[in-house]
Protein backbone atom coordinates (compact mmCIF):
# COMPACT_ATOMS: atom_id res chain seq x y z
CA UNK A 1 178.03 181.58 78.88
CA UNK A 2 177.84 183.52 75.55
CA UNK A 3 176.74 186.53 75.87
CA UNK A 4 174.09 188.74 77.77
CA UNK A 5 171.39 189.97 75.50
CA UNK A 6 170.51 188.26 71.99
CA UNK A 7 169.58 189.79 68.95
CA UNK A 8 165.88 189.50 69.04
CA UNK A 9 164.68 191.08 65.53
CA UNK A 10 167.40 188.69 63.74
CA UNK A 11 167.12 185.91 66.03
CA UNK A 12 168.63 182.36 64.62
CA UNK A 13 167.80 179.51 66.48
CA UNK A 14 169.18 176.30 66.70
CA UNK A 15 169.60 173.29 68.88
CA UNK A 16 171.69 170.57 70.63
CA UNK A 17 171.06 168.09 72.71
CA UNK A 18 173.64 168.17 75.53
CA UNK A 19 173.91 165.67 78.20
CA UNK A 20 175.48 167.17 81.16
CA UNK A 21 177.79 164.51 83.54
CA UNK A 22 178.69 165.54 86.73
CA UNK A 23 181.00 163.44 87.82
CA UNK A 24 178.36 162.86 90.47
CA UNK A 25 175.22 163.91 88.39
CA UNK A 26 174.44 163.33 84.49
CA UNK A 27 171.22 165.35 83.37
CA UNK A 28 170.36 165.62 79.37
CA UNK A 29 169.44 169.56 78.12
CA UNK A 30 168.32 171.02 75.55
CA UNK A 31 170.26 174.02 74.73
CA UNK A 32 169.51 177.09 72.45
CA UNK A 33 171.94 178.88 70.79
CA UNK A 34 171.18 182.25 69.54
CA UNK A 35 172.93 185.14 67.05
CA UNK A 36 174.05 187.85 68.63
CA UNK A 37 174.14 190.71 66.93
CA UNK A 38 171.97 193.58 68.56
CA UNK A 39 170.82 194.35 72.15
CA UNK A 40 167.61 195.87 71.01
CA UNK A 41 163.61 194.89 71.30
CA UNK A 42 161.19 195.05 69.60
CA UNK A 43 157.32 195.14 70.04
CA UNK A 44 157.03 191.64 68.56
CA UNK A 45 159.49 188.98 67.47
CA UNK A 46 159.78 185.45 65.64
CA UNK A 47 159.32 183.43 68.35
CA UNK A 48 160.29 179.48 67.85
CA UNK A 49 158.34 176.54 70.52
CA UNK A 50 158.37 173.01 70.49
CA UNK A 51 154.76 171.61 70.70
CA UNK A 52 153.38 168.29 72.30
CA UNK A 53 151.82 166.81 68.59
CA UNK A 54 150.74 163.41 70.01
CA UNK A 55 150.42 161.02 72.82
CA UNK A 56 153.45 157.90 72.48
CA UNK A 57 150.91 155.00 72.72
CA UNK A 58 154.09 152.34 72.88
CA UNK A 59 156.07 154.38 75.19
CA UNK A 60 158.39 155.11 72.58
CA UNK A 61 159.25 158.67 71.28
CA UNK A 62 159.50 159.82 68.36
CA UNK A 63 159.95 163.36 66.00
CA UNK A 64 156.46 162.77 65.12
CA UNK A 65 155.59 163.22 68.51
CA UNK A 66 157.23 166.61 68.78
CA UNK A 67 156.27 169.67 66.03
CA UNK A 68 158.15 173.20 65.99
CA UNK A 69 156.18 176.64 64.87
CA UNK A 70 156.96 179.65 64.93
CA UNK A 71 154.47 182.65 66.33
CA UNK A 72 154.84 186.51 66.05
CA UNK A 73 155.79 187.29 70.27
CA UNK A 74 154.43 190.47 71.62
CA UNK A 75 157.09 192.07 73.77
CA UNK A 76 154.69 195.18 75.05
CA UNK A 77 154.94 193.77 78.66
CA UNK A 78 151.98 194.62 81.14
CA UNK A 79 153.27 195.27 85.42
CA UNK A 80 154.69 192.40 86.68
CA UNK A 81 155.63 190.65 83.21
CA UNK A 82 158.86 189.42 82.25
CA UNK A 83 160.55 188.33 78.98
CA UNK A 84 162.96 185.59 79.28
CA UNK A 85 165.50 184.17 76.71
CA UNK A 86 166.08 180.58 77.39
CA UNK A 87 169.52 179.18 77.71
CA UNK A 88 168.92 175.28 79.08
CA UNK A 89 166.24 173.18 78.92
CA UNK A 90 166.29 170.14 81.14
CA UNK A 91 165.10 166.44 79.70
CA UNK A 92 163.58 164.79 82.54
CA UNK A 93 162.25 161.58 82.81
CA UNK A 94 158.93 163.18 83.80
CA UNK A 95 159.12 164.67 80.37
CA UNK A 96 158.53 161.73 78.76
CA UNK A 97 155.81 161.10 80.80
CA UNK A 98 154.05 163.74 79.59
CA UNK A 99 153.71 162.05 76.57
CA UNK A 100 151.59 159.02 77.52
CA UNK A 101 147.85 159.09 77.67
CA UNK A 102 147.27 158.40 81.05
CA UNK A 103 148.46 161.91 81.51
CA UNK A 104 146.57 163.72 79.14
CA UNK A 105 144.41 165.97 81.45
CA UNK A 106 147.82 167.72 83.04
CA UNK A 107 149.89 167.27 79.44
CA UNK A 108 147.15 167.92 76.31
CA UNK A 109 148.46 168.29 72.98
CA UNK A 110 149.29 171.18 70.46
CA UNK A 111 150.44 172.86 73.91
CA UNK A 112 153.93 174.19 74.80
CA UNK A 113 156.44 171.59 76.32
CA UNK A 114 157.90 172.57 79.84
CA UNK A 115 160.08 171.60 82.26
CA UNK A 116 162.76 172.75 84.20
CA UNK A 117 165.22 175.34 82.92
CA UNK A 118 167.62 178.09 82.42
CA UNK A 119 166.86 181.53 80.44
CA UNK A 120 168.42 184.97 81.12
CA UNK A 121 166.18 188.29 81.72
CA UNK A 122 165.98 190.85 78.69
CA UNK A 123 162.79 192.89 79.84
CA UNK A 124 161.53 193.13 82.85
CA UNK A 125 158.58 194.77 84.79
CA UNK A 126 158.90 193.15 87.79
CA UNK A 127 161.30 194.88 90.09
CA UNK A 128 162.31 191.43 91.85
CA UNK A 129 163.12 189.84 88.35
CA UNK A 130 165.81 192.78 87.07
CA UNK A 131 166.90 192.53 83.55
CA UNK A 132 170.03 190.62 82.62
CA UNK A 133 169.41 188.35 85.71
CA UNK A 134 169.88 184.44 85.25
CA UNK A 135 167.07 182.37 86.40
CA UNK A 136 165.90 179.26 87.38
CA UNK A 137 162.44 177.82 86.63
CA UNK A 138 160.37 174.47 86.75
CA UNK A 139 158.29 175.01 84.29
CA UNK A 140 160.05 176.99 81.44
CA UNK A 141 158.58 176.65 77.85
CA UNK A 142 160.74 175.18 75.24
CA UNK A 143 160.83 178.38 73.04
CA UNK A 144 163.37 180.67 72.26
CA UNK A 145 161.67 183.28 74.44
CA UNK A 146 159.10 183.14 77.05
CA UNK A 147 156.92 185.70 78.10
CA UNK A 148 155.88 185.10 81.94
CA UNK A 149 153.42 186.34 84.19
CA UNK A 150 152.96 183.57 86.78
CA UNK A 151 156.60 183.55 87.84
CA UNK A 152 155.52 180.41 90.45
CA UNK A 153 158.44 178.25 90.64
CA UNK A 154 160.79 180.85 89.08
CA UNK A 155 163.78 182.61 90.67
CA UNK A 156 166.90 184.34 90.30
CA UNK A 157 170.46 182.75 90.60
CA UNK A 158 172.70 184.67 92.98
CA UNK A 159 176.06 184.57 91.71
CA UNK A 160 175.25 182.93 88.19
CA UNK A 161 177.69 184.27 85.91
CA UNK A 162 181.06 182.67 88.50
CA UNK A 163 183.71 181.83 86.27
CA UNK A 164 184.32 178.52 88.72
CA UNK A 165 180.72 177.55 87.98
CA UNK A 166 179.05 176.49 84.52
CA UNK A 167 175.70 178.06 84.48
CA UNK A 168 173.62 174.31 83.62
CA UNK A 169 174.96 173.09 86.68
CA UNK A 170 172.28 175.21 88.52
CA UNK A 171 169.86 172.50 87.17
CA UNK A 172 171.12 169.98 89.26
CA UNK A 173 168.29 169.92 91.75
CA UNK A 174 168.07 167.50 94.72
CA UNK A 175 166.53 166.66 97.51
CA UNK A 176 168.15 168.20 100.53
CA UNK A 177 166.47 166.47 103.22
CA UNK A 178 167.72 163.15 101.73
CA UNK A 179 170.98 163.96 101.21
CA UNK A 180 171.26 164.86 104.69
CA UNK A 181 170.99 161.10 106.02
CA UNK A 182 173.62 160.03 103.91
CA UNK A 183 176.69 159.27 106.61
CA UNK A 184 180.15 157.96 107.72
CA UNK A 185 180.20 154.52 107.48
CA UNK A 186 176.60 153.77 105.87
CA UNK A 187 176.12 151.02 103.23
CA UNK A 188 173.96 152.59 100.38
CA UNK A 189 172.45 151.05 97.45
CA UNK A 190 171.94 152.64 94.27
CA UNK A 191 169.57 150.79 91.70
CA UNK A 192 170.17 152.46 87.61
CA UNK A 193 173.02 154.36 89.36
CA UNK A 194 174.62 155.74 85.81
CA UNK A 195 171.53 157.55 85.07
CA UNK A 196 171.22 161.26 86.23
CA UNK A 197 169.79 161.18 89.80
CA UNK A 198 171.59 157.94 90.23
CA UNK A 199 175.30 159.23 89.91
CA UNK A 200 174.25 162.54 91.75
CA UNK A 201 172.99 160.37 95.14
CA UNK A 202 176.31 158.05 94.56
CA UNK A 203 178.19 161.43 94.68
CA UNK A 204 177.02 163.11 97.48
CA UNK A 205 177.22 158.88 99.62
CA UNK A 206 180.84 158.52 98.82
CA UNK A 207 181.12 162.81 99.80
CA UNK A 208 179.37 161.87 103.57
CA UNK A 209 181.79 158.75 103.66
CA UNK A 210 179.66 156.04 102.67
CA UNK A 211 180.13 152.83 101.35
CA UNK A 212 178.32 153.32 98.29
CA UNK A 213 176.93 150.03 96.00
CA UNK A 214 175.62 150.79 92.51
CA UNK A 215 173.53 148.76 89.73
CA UNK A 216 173.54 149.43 85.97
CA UNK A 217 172.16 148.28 82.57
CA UNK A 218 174.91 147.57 80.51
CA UNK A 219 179.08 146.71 81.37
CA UNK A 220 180.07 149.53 80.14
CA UNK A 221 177.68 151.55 82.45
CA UNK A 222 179.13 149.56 85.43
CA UNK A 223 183.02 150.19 84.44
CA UNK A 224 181.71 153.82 84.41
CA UNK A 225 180.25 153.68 87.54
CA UNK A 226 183.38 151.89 88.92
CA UNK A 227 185.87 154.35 87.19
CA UNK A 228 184.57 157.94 86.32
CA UNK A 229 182.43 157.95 90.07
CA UNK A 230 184.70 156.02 91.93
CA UNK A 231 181.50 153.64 93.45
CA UNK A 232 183.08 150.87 96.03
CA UNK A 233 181.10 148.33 94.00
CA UNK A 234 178.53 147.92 90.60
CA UNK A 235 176.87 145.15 89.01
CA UNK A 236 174.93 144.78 86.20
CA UNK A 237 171.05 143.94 86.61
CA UNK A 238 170.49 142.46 83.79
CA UNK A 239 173.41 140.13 83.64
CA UNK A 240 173.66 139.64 87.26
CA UNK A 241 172.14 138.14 90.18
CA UNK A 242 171.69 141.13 92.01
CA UNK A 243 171.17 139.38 95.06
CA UNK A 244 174.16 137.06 95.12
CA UNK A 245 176.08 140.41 94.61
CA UNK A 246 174.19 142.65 97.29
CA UNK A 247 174.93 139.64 99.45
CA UNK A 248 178.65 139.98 98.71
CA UNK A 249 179.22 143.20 98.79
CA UNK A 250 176.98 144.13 101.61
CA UNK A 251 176.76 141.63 103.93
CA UNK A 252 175.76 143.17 107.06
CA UNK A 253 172.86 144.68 104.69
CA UNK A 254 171.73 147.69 103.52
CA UNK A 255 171.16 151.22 105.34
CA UNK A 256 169.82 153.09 102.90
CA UNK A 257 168.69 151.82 99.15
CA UNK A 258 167.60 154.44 96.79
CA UNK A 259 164.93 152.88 94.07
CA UNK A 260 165.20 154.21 90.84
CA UNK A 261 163.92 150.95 88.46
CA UNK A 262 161.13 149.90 91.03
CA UNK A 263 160.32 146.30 89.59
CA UNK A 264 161.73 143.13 90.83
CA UNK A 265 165.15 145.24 91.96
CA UNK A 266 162.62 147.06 94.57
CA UNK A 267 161.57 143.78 95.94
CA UNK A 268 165.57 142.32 96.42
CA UNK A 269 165.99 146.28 97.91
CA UNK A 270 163.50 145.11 100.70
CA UNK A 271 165.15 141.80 101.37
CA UNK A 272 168.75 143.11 101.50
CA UNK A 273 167.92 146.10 103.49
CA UNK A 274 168.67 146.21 107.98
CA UNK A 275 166.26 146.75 110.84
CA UNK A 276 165.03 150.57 110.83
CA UNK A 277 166.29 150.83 106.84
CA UNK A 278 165.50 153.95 104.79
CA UNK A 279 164.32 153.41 101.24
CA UNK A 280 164.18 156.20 99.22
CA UNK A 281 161.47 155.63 96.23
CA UNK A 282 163.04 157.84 93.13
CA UNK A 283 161.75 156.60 89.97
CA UNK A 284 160.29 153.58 88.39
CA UNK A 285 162.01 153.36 85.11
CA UNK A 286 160.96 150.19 83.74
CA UNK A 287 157.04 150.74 84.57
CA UNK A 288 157.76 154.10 82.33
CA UNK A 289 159.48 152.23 79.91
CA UNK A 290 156.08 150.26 79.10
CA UNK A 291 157.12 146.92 80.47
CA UNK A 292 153.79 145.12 82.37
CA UNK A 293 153.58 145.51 86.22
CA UNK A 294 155.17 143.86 88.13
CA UNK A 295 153.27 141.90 91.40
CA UNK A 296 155.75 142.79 94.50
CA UNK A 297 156.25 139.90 96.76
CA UNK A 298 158.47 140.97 99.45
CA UNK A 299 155.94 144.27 100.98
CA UNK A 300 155.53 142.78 104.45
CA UNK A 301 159.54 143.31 104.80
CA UNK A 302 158.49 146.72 105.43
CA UNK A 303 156.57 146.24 108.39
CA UNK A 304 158.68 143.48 109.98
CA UNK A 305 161.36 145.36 109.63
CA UNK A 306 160.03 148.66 110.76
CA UNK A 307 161.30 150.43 107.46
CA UNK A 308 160.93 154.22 106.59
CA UNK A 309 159.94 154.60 102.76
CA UNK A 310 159.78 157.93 101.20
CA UNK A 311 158.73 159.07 97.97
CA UNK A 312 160.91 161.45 95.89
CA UNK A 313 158.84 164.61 94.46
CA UNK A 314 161.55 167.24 93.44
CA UNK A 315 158.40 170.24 92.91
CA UNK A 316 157.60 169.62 96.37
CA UNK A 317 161.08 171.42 97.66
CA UNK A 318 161.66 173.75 95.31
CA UNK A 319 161.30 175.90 98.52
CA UNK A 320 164.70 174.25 99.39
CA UNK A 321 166.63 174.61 96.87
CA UNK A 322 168.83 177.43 98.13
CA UNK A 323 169.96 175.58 100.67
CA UNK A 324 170.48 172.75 98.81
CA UNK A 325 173.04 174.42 96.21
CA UNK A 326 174.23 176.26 99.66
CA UNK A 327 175.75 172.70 99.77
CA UNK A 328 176.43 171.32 96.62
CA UNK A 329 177.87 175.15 95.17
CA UNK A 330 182.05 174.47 97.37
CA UNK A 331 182.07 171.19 95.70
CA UNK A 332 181.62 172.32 92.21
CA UNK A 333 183.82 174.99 92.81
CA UNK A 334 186.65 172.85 94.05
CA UNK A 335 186.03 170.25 91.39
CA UNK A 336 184.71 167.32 93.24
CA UNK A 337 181.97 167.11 91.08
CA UNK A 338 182.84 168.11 87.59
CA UNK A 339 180.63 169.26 84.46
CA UNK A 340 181.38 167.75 81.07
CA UNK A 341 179.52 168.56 77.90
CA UNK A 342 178.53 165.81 74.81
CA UNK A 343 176.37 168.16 72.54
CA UNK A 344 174.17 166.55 69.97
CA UNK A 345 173.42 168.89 67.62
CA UNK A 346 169.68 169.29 65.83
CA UNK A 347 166.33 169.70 66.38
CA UNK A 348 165.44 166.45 64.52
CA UNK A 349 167.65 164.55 67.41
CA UNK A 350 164.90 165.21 69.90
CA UNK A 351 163.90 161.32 70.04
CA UNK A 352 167.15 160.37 70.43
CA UNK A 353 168.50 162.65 73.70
């Protein structure tokens, strides 16, 4: 972490596009680098955002989609405001979302993007927000510098600045009451399991003892999965009959699938999965992707087989996060799961990370 305080009235800001891999977790940020040349404020400085421009009607973004401006920000805080500098920026799926029309009346344009993110307090009027405190928010504007009354969903990092721990990794949020029925012994299925929830879940399976199964797009995503996570098996979906290969590698079937593509891999999920089965619904990447619905056939497997679905919602434990990195904290501080940096520098690479 560079730095504690930024040189507001000569801010220079750029960006990179930084994808994050945990050896059990990969997340994509966006991270802002400032000068840092001063400690001082002023009443108002140049204050660079990121701006929803227009709706992706093909699912696909774009730079057109995104615009940058920059606004004069007045730093005269009122009781209770804060004045945060951001440091990450986290590129959820649920970000790109946000760009389809279906939810325009939560995501209208010409509006500040958010999501969630890291920043650092430089002025404070709050006494439970003190000034050079790190914090953690789900819903921090991409801009240089945010200026925050409702501080919903926003709080501050005990112990942020340990040398043992790289300050992004405090965006690794999941859901602690799943990860709690992860044990010894289980077999646990992993649909898109290179992706960024996907290698987090296989993580913290193979961590409780599991035998942990994952599926990928591509070979070189399995060989990853194989390799740098150290999964007990991996296929590829697309290439693959993924039930020939569930069927070989699980063959007493499934405890516990976790459903990140939805599609026809949700419906082989339900066939594969045991009496009394958990089946964790995470994403639905290919729906988001803009490919047609898909009709699922195999529903009724979850009443024969008495299963237990639940739905993934990270903003509904936010609550829970504490005790959640109360976990996860001793195994990034003893290495078992690792943080690795690939930066992509520029704001025109927006589209791409």
């Amino acid at each position: 972490m560079r730095g504690l305080l930024v040189s507001l009235p000569s801010l220079r800001l750029s960006f990179a596009f930084i994808r994050i891999q945990c050896e059990k977790h990969v997340c994509t940020i966006l991270h802002t680098l400032f000068n840092q040349n001063e400690n001082t404020i002023t009443a108002s400085i140049n204050n660079t955002r990121i701006i929803r421009a227009k709706y992706a009607s093909d699912h696909t973004l774009t730079v057109d989609n995104f615009k940058q401006d920059t606004i004069q920000l007045d730093t005269s805080l009122q009781a209770g405001e804060i004045l945060v500098r951001t440091f990450y920026l986290s590129l959820d799926p649920i970000t790109r979302l946000s760009f389809h029309d279906p939810h325009a009346e939560v995501s209208t344009l010409n509006q500040i993007i958010a999501g969630f993110g890291l920043g650092e307090m430089i002025e404070s009027q709050d006494p439970d927000f003190p000034r050079d405190a790190i914090v953690l928010s789900s819903n921090l504007s991409w801009e240089s510098v945010s200026r925050i009354s409702d501080k919903a969903g926003l709080g501050v990092i005990e112990d942020a600045r340990n040398p043992n721990i790289p300050v992004y990794a405090y965006l690794n949020v999941a859901i602690d009451t799943i990860v709690k029925k992860f044990k010894k012994d289980q077999t646990v299925y992993i649909s898109s399991a290179a992706g960024p929830v996907g290698t987090f879940f296989a993580t913290l399976a193979k961590c409780e003892g599991a035998f942990v199964i994952g599926s990928a797009g591509s070979d070189d995503k399995v060989q990853y999965l194989l390799k740098n996570i150290g999964l007990d098996a991996a296929f590829n979906y697309k290439t693959q009959d993924a039930r020939a290969e569930l069927d070989k590698e699980s063959p007493k079937c499934l405890d516990i699938y976790v459903d990140l593509l939805g599609i026809q891999t949700l419906d082989i999920g339900l066939e594969k999965i045991k009496d009394n089965g958990l089946v964790v619904a995470v994403g639905n990447f290919e729906s988001a992707a803009g490919k047609a619905d898909y009709v699922f056939k195999s529903m009724m497997q979850i009443i024969f087989k008495v299963l237990r679905v639940q739905g993934f919602a990270v903003f509904q434990h936010l609550h829970r996060y504490p005790d959640f990195w109360a976990d996860v904290k001793p195994r990034v501080v003893s290495g078992q799961i690792k943080v690795q940096i690939t930066a992509v520098e520029g704001l025109e690479k927006i589209a791409e990370a």
